[in-house]
C-alpha atoms as a PDB file:
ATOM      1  CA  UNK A   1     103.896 103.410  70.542  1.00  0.00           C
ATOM      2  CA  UNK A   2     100.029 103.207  69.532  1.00  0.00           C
ATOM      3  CA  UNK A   3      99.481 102.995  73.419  1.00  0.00           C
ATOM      4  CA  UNK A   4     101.785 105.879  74.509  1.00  0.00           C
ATOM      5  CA  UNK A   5     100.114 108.222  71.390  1.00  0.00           C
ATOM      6  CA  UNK A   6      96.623 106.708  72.930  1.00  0.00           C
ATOM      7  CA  UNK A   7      96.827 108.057  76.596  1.00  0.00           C
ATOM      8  CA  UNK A   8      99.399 110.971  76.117  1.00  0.00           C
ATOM      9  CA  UNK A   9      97.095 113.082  77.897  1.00  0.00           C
ATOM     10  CA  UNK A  10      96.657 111.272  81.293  1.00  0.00           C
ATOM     11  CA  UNK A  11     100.340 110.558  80.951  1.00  0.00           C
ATOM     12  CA  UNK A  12     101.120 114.496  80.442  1.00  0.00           C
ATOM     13  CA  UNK A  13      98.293 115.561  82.927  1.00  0.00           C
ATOM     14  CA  UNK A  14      99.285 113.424  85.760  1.00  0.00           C
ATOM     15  CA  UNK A  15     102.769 114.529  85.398  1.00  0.00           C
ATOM     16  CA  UNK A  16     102.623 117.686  85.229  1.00  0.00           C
ATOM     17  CA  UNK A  17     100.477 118.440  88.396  1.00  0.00           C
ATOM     18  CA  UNK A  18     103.061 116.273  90.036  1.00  0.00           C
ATOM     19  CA  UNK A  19     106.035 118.311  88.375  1.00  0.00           C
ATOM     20  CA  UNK A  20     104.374 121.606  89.147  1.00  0.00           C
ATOM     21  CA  UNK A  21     102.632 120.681  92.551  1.00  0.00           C
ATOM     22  CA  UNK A  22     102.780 124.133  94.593  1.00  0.00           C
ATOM     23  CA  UNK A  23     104.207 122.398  97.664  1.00  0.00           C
ATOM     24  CA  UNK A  24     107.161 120.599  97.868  1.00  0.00           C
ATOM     25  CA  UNK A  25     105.409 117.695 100.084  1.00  0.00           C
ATOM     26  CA  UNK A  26     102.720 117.488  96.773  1.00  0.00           C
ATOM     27  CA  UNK A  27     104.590 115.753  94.360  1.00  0.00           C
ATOM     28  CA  UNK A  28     107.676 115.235  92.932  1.00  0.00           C
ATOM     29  CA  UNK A  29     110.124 115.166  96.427  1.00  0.00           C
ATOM     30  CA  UNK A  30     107.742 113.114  98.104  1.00  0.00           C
ATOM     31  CA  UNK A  31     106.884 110.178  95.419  1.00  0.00           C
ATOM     32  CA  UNK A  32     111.630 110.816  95.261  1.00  0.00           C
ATOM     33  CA  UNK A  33     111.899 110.490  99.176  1.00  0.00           C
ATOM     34  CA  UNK A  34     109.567 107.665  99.384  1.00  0.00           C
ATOM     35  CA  UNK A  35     110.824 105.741  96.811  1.00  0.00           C
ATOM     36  CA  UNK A  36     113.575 103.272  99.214  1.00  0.00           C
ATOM     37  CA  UNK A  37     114.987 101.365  95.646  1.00  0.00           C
ATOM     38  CA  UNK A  38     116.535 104.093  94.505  1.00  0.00           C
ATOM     39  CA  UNK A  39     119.211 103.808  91.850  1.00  0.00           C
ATOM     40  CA  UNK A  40     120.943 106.487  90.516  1.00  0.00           C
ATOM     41  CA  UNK A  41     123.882 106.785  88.177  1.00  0.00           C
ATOM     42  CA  UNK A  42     123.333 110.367  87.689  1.00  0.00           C
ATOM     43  CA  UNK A  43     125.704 113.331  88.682  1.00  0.00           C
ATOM     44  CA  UNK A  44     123.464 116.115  91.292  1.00  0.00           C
ATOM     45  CA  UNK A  45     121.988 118.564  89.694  1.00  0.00           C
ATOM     46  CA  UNK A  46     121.777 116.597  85.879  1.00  0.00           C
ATOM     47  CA  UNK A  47     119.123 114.491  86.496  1.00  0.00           C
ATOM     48  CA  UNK A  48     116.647 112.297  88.399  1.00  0.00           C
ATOM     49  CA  UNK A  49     114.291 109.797  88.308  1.00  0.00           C
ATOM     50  CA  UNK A  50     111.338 109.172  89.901  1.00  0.00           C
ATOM     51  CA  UNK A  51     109.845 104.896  89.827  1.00  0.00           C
ATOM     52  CA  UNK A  52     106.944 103.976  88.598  1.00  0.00           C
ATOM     53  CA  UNK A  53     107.802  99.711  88.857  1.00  0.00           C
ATOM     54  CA  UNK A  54     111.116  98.527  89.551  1.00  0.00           C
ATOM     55  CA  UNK A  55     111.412  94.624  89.002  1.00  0.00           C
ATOM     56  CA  UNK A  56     107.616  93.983  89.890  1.00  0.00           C
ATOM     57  CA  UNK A  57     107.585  96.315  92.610  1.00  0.00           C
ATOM     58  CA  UNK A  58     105.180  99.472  91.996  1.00  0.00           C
ATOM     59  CA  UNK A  59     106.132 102.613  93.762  1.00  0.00           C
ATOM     60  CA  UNK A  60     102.648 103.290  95.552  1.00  0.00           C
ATOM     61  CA  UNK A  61     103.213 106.771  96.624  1.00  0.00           C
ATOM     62  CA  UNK A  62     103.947 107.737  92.568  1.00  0.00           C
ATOM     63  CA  UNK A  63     100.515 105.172  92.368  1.00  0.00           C
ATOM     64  CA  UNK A  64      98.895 108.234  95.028  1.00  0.00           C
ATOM     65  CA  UNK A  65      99.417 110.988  92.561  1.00  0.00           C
ATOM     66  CA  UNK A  66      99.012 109.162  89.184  1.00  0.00           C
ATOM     67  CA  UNK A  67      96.539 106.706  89.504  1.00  0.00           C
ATOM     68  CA  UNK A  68      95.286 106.594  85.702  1.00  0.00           C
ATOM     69  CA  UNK A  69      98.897 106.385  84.848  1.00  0.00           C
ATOM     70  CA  UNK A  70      99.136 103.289  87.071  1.00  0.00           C
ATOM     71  CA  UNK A  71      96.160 102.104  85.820  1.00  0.00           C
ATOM     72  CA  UNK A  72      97.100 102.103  82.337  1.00  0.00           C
ATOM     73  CA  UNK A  73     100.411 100.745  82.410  1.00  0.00           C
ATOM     74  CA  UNK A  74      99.468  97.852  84.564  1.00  0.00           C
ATOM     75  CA  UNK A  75      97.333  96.583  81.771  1.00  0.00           C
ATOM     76  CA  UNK A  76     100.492  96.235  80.078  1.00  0.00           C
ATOM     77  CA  UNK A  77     101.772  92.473  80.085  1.00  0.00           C
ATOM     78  CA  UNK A  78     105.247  93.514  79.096  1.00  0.00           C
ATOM     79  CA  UNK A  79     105.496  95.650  82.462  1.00  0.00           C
ATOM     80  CA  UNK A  80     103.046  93.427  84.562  1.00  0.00           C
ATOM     81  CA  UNK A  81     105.068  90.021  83.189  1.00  0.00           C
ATOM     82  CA  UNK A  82     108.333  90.991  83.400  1.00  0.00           C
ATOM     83  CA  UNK A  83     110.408  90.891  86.565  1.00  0.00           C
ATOM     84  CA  UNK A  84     113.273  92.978  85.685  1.00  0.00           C
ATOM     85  CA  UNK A  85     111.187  95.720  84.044  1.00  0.00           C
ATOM     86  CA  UNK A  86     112.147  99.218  85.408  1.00  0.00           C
ATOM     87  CA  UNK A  87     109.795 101.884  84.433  1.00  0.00           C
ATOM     88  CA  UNK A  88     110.866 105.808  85.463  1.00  0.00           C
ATOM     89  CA  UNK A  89     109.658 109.261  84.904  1.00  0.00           C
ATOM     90  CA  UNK A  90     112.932 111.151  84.045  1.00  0.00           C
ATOM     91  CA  UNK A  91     113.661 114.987  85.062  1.00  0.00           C
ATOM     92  CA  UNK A  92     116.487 116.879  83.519  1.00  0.00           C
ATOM     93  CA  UNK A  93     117.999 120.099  85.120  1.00  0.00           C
ATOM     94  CA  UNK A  94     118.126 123.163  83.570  1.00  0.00           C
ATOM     95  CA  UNK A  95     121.098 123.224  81.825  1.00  0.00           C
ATOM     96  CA  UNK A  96     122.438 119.521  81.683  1.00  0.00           C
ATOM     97  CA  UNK A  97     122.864 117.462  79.162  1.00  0.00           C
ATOM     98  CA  UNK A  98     122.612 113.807  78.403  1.00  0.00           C
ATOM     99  CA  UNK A  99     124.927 112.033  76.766  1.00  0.00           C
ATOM    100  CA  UNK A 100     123.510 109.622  73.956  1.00  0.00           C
ATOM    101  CA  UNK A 101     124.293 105.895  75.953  1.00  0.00           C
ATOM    102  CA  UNK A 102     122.191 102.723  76.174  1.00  0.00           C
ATOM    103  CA  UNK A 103     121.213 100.951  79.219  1.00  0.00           C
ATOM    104  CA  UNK A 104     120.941  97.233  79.783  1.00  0.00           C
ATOM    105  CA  UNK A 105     118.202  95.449  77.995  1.00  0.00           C
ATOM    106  CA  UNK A 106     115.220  95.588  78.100  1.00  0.00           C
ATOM    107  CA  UNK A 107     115.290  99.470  77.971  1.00  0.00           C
ATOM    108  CA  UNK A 108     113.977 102.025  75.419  1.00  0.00           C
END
């Protein structure tokens, strides 16, 4: 947690110009279209997710737009070591909901 708290604000800043990117082809859709593992249990319009590593594999176009995010969490042995480690930026629709559920391990 000491490392989330630590870098919040790259985290938050890299995000959000991604999130808030004035044209569609600037952020969020593109890093979604170019991501070819996707994996999605999610109902349209609830949520989505964009990849940041799925089972060793970074997703170089999110890598393009948040390059001190990528930085950071490849110092991270649990995510670098780890072949099954999915890590994801989640977006939730206005309106949805999320039910409380639990994923396979090893997920937060």
């Amino acid at each position: 947690a000491v490392f989330l708290e630590e870098n919040h604000a790259i985290f938050k800043a890299e995000l959000e110009a991604i999130v808030n990117a004035a044209d569609v082809d600037d952020g969020y859709e593109i890093i979604r279209r170019a991501d070819i593992s996707v994996e999605s249990l999610a109902t349209p319009g609830g949520w989505d997710a964009i990849r940041i590593v799925r089972y060793g594999n970074w997703n170089d176009a999110f890598c393009q737009f948040a390059p001190r995010t990528c930085a950071l969490l490849k110092t991270r042995k649990e995510l670098v070591n780890c072949p099954y480690v999915n890590t994801n930026y989640y977006k939730l629709f206005p309106g949805a909901h999320l039910k409380p559920h639990f994923g396979n391990a090893p997920r937060l």
